[in-house]
Protein backbone atom coordinates (compact mmCIF):
# COMPACT_ATOMS: atom_id res chain seq x y z
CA UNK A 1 0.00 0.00 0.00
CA UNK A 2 3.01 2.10 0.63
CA UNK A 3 4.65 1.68 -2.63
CA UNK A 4 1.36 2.10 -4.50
CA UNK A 5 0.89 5.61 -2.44
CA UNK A 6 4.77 6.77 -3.60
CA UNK A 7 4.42 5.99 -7.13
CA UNK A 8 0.95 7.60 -6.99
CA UNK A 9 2.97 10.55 -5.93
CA UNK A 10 5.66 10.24 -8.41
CA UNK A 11 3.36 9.43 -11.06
CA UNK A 12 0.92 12.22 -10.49
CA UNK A 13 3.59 14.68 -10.17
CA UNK A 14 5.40 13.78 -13.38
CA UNK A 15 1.93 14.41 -15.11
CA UNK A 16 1.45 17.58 -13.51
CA UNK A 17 5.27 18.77 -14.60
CA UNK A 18 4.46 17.78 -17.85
CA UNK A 19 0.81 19.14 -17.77
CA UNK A 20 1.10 22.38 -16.09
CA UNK A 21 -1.71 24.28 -15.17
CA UNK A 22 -4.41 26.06 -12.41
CA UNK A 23 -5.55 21.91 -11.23
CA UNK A 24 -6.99 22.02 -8.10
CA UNK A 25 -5.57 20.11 -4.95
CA UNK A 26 -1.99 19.70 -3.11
CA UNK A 27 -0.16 16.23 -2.60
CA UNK A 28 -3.03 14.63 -1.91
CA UNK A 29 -4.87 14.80 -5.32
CA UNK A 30 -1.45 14.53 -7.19
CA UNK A 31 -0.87 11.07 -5.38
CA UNK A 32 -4.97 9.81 -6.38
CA UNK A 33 -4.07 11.44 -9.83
CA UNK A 34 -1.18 9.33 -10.23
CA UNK A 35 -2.85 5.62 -8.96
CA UNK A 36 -5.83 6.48 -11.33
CA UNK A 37 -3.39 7.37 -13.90
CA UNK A 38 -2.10 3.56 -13.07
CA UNK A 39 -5.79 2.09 -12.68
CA UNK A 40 -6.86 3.51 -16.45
CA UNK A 41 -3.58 2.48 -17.89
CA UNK A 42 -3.65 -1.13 -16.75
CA UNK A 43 -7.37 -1.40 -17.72
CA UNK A 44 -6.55 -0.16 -20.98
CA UNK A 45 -3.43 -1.95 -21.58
CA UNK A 46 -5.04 -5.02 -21.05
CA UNK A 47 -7.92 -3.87 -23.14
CA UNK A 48 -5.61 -3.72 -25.94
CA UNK A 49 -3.63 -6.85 -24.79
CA UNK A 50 -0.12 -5.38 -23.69
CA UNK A 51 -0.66 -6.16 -20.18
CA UNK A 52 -1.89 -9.93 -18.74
CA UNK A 53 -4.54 -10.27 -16.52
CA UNK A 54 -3.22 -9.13 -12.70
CA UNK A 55 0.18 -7.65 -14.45
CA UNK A 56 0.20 -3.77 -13.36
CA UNK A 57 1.22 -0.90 -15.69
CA UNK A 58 4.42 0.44 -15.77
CA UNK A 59 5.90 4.30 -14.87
CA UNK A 60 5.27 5.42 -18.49
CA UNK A 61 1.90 4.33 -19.27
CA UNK A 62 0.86 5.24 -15.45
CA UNK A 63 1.98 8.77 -16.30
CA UNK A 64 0.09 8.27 -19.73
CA UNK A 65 -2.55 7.78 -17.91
CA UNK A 66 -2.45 10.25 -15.53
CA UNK A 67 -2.12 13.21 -18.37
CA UNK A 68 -5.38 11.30 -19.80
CA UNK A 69 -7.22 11.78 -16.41
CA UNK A 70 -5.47 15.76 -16.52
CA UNK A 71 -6.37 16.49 -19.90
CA UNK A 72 -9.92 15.08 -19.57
CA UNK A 73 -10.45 17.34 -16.11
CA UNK A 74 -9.49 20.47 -18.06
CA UNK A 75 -11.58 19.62 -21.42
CA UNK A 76 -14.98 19.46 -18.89
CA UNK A 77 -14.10 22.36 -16.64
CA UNK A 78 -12.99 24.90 -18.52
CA UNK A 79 -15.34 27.71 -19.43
CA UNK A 80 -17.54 26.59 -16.00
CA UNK A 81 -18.48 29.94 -14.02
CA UNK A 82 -20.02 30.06 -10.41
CA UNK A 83 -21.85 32.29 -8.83
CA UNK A 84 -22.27 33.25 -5.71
């Protein structure tokens, strides 16, 4: 659970370097962003048969992933207004 939490944080933070922006959230968001990033990678890896059945995704696809999971956020929020 550890390991999963520092490459979350690795992960996310390499997508967020690569991806900068106004994203909302401190370490804790960049970790989720990065084990998503993994979870999405992995489902889609296998989807497309590069990964086996249990096998997780690796640092590059993770990241992949997470600048997926970025670049979706920012194509649904942007141009959203609140009032108050």
């Amino acid at each position: 659970m550890l390991w999963t939490i520092l490459i979350g944080l690795v992960v996310g933070a390499i997508a967020k370097l690569i991806m900068p922006g106004k994203d909302p959230g401190g370490f804790i968001i960049t970790i989720l962003l990065g084990i998503a990033g993994s979870v999405i990678a992995g489902f889609l890896g296998r989807l497309v048969g590069w990964y086996q059945p249990g096998q997780g995704a690796g640092l590059i696809a993770s990241t992949l992933g997470a600048l997926l999971i970025l670049w979706l956020y920012r194509r649904f929020t942007t141009g959203r207004t609140t009032t108050t």
